[in-house]
Protein backbone atom coordinates (compact mmCIF):
# COMPACT_ATOMS: atom_id res chain seq x y z
CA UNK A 1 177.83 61.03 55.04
CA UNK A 2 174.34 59.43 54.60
CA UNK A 3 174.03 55.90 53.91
CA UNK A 4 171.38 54.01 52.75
CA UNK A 5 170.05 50.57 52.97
CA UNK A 6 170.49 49.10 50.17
CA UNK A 7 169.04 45.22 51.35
CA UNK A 8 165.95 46.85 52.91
CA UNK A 9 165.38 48.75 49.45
CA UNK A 10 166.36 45.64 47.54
CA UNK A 11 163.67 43.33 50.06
CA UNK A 12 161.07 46.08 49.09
CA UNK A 13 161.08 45.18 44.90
CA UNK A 14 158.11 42.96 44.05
CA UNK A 15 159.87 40.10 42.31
CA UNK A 16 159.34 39.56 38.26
CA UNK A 17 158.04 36.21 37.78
CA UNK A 18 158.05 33.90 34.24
CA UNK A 19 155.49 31.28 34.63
CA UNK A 20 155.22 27.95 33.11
CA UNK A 21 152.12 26.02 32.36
CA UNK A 22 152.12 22.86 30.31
CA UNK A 23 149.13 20.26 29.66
CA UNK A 24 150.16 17.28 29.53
CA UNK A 25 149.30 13.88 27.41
CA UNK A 26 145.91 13.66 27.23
CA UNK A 27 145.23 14.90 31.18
CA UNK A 28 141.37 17.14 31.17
CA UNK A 29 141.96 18.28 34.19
CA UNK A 30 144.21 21.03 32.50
CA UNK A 31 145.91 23.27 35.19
CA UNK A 32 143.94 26.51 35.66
CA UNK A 33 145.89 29.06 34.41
CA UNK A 34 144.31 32.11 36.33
CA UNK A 35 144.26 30.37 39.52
CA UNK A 36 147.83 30.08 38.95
CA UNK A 37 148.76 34.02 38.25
CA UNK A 38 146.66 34.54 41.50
CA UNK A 39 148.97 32.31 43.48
CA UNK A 40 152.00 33.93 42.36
CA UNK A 41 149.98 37.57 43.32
CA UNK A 42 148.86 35.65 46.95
CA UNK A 43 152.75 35.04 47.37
CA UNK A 44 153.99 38.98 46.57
CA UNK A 45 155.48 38.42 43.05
CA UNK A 46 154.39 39.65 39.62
CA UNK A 47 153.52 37.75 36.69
CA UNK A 48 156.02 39.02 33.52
CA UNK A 49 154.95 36.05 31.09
CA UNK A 50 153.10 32.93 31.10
CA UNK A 51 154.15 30.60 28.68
CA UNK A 52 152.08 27.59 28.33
CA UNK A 53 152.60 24.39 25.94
CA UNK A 54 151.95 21.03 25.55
CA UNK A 55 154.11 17.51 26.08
CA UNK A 56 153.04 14.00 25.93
CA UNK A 57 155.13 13.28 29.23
CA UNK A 58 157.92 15.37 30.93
CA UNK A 59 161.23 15.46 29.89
CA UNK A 60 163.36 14.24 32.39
CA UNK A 61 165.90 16.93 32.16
CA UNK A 62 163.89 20.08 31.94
CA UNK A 63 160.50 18.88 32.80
CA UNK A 64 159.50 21.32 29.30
CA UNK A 65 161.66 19.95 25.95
CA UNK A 66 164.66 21.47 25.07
CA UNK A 67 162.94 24.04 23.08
CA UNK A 68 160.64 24.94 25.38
CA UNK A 69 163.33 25.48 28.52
CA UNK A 70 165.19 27.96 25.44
CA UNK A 71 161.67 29.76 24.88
CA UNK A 72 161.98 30.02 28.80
CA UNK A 73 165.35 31.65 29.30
CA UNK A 74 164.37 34.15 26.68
CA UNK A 75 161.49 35.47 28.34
CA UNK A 76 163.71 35.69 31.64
CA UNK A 77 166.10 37.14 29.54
CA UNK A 78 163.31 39.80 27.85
CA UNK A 79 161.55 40.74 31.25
CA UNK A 80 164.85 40.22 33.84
CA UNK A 81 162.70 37.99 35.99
CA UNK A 82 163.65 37.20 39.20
CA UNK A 83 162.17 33.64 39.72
CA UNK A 84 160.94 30.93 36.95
CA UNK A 85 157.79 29.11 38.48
CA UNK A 86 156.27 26.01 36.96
CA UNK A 87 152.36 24.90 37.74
CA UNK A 88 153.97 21.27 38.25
CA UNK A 89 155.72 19.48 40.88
CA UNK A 90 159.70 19.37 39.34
CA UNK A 91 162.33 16.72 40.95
CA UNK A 92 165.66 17.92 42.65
CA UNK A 93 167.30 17.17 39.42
CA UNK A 94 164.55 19.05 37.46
CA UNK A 95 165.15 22.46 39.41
CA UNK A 96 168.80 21.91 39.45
CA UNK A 97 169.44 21.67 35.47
CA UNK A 98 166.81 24.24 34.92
CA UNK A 99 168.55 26.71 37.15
CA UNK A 100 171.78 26.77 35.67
CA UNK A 101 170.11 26.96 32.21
CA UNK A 102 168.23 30.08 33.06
CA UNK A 103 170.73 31.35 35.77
CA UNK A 104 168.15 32.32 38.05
CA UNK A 105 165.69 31.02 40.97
CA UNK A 106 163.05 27.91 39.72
CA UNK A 107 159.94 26.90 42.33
CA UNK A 108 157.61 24.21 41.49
CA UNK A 109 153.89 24.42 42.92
CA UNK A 110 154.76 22.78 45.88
CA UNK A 111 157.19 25.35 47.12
CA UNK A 112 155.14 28.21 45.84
CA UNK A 113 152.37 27.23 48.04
CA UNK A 114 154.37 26.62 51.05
CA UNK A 115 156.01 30.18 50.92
CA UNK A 116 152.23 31.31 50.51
CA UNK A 117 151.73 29.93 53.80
CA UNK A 118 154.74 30.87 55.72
CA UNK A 119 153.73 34.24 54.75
CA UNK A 120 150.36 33.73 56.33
CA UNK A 121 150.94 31.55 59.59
CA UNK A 122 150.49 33.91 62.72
CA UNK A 123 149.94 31.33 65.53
CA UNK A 124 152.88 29.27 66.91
CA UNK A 125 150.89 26.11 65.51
CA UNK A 126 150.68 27.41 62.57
CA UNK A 127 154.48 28.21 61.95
CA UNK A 128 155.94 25.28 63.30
CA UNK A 129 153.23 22.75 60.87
CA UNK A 130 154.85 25.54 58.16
CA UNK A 131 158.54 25.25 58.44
CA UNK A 132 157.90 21.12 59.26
CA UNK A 133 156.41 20.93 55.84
CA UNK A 134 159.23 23.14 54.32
CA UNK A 135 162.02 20.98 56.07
CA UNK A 136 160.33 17.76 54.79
CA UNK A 137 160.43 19.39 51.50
CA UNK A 138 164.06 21.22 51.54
CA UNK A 139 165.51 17.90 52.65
CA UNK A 140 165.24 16.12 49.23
CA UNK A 141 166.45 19.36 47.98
CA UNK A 142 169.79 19.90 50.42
CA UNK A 143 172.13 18.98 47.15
CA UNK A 144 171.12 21.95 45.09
CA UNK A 145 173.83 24.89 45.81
CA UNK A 146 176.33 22.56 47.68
CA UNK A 147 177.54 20.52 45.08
CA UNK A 148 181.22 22.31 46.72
CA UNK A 149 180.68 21.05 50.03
CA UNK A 150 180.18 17.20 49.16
CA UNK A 151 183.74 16.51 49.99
CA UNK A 152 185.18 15.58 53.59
CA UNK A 153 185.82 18.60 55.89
CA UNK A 154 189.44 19.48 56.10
CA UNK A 155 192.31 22.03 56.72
CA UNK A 156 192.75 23.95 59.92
CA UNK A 157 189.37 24.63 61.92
CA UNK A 158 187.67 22.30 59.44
CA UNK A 159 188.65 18.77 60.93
CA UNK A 160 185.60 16.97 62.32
CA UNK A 161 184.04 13.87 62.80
CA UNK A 162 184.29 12.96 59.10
CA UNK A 163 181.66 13.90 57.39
CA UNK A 164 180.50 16.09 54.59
CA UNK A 165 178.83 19.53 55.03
CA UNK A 166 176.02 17.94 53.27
CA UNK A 167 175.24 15.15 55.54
CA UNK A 168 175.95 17.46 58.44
CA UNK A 169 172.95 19.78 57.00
CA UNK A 170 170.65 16.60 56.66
CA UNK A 171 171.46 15.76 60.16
CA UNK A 172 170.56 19.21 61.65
CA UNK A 173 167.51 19.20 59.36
CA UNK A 174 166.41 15.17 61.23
CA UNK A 175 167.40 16.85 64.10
CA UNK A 176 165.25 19.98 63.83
CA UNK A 177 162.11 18.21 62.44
CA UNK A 178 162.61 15.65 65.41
CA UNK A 179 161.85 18.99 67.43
CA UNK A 180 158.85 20.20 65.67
CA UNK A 181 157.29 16.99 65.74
CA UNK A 182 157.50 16.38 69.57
CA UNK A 183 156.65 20.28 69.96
CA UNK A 184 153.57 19.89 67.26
CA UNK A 185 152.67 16.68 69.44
CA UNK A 186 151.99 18.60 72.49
CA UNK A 187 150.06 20.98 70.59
CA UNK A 188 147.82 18.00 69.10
CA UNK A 189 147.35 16.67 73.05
CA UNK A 190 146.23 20.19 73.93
CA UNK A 191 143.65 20.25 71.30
CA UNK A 192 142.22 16.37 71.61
CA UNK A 193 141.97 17.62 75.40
CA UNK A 194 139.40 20.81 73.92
CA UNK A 195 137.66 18.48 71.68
CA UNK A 196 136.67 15.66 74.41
CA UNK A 197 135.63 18.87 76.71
CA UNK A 198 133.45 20.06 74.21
CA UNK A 199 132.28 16.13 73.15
CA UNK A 200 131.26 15.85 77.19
CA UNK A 201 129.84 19.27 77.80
CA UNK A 202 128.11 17.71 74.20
CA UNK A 203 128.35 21.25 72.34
CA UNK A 204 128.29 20.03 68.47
CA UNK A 205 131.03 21.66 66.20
CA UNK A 206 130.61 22.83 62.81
CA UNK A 207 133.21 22.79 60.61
CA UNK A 208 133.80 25.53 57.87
CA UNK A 209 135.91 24.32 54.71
CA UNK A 210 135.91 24.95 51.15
CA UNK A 211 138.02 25.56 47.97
CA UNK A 212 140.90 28.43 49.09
CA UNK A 213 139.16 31.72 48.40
CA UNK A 214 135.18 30.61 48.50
CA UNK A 215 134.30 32.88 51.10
CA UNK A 216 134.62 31.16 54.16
CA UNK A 217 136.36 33.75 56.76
CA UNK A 218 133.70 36.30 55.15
CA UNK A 219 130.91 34.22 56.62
CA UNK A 220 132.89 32.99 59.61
CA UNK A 221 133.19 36.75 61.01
CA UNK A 222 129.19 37.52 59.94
CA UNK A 223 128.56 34.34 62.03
CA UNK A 224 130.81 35.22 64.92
CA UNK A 225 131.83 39.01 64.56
CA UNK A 226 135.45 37.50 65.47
CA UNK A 227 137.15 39.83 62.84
CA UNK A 228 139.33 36.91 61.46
CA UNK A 229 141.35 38.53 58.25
CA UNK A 230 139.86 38.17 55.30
CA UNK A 231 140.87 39.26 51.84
CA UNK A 232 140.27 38.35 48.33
CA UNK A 233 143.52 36.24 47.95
CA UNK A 234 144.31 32.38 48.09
CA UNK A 235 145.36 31.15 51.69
CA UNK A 236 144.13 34.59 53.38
CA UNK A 237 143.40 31.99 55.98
CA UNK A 238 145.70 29.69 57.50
CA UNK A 239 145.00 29.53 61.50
CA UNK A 240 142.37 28.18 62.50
CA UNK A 241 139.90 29.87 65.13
CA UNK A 242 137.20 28.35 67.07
CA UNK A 243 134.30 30.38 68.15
CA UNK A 244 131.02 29.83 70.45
CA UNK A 245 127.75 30.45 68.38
CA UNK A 246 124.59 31.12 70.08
CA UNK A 247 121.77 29.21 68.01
CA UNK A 248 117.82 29.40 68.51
CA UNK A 249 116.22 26.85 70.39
CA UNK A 250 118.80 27.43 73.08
CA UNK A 251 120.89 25.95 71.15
CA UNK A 252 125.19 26.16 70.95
CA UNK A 253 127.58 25.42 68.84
CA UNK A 254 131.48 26.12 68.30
CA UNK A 255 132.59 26.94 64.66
CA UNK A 256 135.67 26.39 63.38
CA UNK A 257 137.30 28.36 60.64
CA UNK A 258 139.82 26.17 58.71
CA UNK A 259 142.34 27.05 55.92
CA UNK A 260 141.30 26.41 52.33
CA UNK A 261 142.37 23.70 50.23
CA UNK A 262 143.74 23.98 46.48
CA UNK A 263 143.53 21.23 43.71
CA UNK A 264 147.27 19.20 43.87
CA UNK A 265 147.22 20.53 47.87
CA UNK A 266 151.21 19.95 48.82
CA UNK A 267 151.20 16.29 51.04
CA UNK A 268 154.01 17.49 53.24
CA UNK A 269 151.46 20.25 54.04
CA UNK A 270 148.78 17.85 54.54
CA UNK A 271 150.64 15.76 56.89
CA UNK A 272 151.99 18.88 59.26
CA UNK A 273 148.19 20.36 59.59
CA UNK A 274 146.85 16.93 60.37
CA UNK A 275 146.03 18.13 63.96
CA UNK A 276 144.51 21.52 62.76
CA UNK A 277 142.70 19.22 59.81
CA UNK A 278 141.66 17.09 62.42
CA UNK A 279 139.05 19.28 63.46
CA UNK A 280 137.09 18.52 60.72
CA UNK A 281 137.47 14.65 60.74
CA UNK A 282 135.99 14.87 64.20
CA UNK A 283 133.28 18.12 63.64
CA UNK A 284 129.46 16.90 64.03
CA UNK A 285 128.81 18.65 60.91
CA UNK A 286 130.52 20.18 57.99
CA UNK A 287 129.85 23.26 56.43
CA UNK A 288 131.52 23.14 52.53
CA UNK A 289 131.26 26.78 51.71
CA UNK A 290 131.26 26.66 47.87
CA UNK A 291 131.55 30.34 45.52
CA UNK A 292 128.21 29.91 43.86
CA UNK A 293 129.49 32.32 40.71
CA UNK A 294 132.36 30.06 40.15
CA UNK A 295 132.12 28.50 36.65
CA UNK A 296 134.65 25.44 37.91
CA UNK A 297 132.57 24.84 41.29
CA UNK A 298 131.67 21.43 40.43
CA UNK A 299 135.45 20.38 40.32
CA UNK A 300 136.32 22.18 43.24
CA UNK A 301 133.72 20.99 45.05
CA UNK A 302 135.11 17.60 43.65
CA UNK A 303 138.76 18.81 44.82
CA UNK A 304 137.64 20.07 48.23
CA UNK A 305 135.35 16.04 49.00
CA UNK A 306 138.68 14.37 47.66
CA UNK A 307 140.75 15.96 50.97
CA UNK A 308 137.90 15.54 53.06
CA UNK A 309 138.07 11.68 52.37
CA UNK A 310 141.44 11.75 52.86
CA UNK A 311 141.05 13.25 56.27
CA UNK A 312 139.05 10.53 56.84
CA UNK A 313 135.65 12.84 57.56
CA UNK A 314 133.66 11.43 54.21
CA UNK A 315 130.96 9.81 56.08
CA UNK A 316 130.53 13.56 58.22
CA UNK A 317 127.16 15.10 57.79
CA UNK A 318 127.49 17.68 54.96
CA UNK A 319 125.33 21.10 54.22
CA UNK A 320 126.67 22.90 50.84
CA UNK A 321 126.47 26.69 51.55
CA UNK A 322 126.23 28.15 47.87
CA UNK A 323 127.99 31.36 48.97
CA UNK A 324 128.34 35.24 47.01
CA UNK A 325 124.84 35.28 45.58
CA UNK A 326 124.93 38.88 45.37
CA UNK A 327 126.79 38.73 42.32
CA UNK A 328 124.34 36.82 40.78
CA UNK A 329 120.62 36.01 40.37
CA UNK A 330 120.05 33.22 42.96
CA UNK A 331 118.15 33.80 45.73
CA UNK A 332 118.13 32.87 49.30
CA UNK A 333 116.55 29.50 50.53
CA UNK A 334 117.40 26.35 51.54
CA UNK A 335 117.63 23.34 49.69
CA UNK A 336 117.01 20.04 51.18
CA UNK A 337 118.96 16.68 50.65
CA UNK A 338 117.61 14.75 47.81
CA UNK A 339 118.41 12.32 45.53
CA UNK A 340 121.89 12.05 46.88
CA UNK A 341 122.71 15.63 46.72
CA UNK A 342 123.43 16.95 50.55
CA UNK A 343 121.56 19.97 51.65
CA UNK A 344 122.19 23.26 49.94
CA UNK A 345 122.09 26.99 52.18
CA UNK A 346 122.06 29.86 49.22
CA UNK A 347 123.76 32.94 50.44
CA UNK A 348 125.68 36.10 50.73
CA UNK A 349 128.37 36.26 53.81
CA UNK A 350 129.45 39.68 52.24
CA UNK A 351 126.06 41.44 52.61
CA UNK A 352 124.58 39.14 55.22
CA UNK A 353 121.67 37.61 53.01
CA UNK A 354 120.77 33.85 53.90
CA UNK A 355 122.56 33.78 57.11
CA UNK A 356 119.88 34.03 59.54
CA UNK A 357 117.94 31.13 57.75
CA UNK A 358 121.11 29.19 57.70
CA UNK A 359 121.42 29.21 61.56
CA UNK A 360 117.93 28.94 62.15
CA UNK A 361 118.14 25.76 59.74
CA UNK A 362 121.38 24.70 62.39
CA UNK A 363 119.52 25.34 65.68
CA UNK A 364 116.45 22.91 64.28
CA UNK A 365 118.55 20.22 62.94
CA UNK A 366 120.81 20.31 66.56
CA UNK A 367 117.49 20.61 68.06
CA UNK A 368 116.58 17.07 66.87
CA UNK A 369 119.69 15.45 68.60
CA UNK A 370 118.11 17.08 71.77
CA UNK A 371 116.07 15.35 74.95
CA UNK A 372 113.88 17.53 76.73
CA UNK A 373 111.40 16.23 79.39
CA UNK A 374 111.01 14.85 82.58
CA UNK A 375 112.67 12.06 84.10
CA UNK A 376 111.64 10.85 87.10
CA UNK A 377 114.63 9.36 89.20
CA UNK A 378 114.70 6.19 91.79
CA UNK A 379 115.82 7.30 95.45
CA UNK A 380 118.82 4.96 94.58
CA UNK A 381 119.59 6.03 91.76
CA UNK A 382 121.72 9.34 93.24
CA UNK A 383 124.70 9.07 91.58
CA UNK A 384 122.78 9.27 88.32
CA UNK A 385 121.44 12.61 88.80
CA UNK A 386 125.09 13.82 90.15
CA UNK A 387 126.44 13.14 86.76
CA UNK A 388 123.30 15.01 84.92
CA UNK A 389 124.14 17.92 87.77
CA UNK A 390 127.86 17.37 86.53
CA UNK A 391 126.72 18.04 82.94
CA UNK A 392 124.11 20.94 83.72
CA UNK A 393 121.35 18.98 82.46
CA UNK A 394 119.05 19.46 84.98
CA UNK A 395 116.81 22.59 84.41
CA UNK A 396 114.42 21.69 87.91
CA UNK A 397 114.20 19.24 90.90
CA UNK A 398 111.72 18.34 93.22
CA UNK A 399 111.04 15.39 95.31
CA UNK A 400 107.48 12.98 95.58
CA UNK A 401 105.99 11.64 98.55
CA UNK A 402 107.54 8.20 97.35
CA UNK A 403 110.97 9.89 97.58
CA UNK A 404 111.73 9.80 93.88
CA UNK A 405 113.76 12.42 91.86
CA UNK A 406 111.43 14.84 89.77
CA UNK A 407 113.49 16.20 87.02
CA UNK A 408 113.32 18.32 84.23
CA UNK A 409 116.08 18.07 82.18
CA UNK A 410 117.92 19.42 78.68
CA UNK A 411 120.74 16.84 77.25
CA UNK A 412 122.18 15.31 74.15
CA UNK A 413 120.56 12.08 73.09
CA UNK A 414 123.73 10.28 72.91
CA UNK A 415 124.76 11.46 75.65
CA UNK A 416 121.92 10.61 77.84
CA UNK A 417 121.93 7.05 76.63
CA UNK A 418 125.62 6.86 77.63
CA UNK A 419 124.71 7.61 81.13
CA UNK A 420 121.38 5.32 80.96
CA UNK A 421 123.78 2.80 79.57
CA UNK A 422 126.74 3.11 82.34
CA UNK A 423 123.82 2.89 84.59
CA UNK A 424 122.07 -0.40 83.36
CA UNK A 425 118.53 1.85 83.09
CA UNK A 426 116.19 2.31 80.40
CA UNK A 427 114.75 5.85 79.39
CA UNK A 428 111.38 3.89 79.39
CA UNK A 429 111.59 3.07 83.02
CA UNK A 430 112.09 7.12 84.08
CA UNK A 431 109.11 8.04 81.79
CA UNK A 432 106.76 5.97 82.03
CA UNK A 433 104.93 7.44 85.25
């Protein structure tokens, strides 16, 4: 007799999703509705109905009025959806009424974006900052479904130290996020340890961010060939990878790919990728890769500056790369700061356009950060010239008659005036010979 597996099958149906938009008082910023649908698509559902409406504030039962949350359960009813997601951040109490209304699964934003990105974390970083932000968020949420538990355990096998099964499940849940955050600690040492290795050997990093979507893995792998996944979805990213870039003028630099950020970005989400995040709060410069075709760039771009303030990297060097111009008319060039506005890069990471000027625009603007010249060293000053050796700064080396250092060297300017610094020694007084 042949059986069949019926979960597996089950797993395999692409859920029916009723989504719920509303605008509320007198708020411009009304939620994008398309970006919306395409989350739902980025997480594997499919969109049955969108019903949109309008409230001066939320009810406090339903988050939608009473008519609304009917109109709601008929379109589940109509389509036999499997899930009921709102565009808005619902309370405990919120999901809790509205699921035994409609008698099926409710999400808010929040939790649709973090199931977005447990779908898309590959690294071991990456999934423990996921399920720490789902824990944080689950644990206001631990009452829904055990409403039958909430009484003291009991009856033979049951007896324990006397208390319920719910604070039992909020003590494993402290307990467990206890764990990530001592295992995602580690993780953060082991990158601060990359970054002041890279900060001595004084190779600049560029980081890549921009609104979720904008195109910035595209021009990540023309820049690096790394073949980092790329896809035209929302969070196709959410790893980040760091890559060495060969510029002109001898020049190097290490990119960093970074995941994309979304208007109303989850905070639990923001706190758990702090360390990954961090590698923009400490890049040299910032690349804010921005879909040129996009008729809501301006409040991205607005959306994408808020996080970067909040990741304390505002005062970060900026360059604007106005990406996918072959879907439009703009052409390639590069615009320089003016007037407030940062410098813009116009290209095309999907056909290559623009990128060659862009990196040739990088290797000059490094190249200004750069000394390269002679020194010429004091017999006494020896341990000096072992820590330029120490750095590979020293190109040649002879000696004069006198018995001084002759030295041709290529460093960072900062750098350099550390070690003239630590030293007590002018650049003036090794140049002027």
């Amino acid at each position: 007799m042949e059986l069949f597996d019926l979960s597996s099958s089950k797993e395999a149906r692409i859920e029916r999703a009723v989504l719920v938009q509303l605008n509320l008082g007198r708020n411009k910023n009304t939620p994008d509705a398309d970006e919306f649908s395409e989350l739902v698509r980025s997480a594997g559902a499919e969109t049955s109905a969108l019903i949109q409406g309008s409230r001066h504030t939320p009810s406090a039962r339903f988050f939608a009025g009473k008519g609304k949350a009917e109109e709601i359960k008929q379109a589940v009813i109509a389509y036999d959806a499997d899930v009921v997601i709102f565009n808005h951040a619902l309370s405990p109490a919120q999901e809790r009424n509205l699921e035994q209304l409609l008698e099926c699964r409710v999400m808010d934003r929040t939790s649709l974006i973090l199931d977005i990105f447990a779908q898309r974390a590959r690294s071991h970083e990456g999934k423990l900052q996921v399920e720490l932000a789902q824990l944080k968020h689950m644990s206001t949420r631990l009452i829904r479904g055990w409403t039958h538990l909430e009484r003291q355990k009991g009856g033979i096998g049951m007896r324990g130290p006397g208390e319920t099964q719910l604070e039992t499940d909020r003590r494993l849940l402290s307990i467990r996020i206890k764990q990530i955050k001592k295992r995602l600690e580690k993780v953060g040492n082991q990158r601060e340890q990359g970054r002041q290795l890279r900060q001595k050997a004084e190779i600049p990093t560029v980081s890549l961010v921009g609104y979720t979507n904008a195109g910035k893995s595209t021009l990540f792998n023309a820049i690096t060939t790394a073949n980092v996944y790329a896809a035209d979805q929302l969070f196709a990213t959410l790893d980040p990878t760091l890559r060495r870039v060969e510029l002109s003028n001898q020049q190097t630099m290490i990119l960093v790919d970074t995941v994309g950020f979304i208007r109303d970005l989850p905070h639990d989400l923001v706190v758990a990728f702090r360390a990954t995040l961090q590698e923009t709060a400490e890049a040299d410069l910032i690349l804010h890769v921005i879909d040129s075709n996009d008729e809501q760039r301006d409040m991205y771009r607005q959306q994408v500056n808020d996080v970067i303030e909040m990741l304390g990297a505002k005062d970060v060097p900026q360059i604007e790369v106005m990406n996918k111009i072959d879907l439009s008319d703009y052409t390639v060039r590069i615009d320089p700061a003016h007037s407030g506005t940062p410098t813009r890069a116009w290209l095309s990471a999907h056909t290559g356009e623009g990128i060659e000027q862009l990196l040739d625009y990088l290797g000059e603007t490094f190249a200004e950060n750069i000394f390269s010249g002679q020194l010429t060293l004091p017999p006494d000053k020896t341990r000096l010239r072992a820590r330029l050796y120490e750095d590979k700064a020293i190109l040649t080396e002879s000696i004069s008659p006198l018995g001084e250092y002759l030295l041709t060297i290529k460093i960072h300017q900062q750098r350099l005036q550390k070690l003239l610094h630590e030293e007590k020694i002018s650049l003036e007084q090794l140049t002027d010979n």
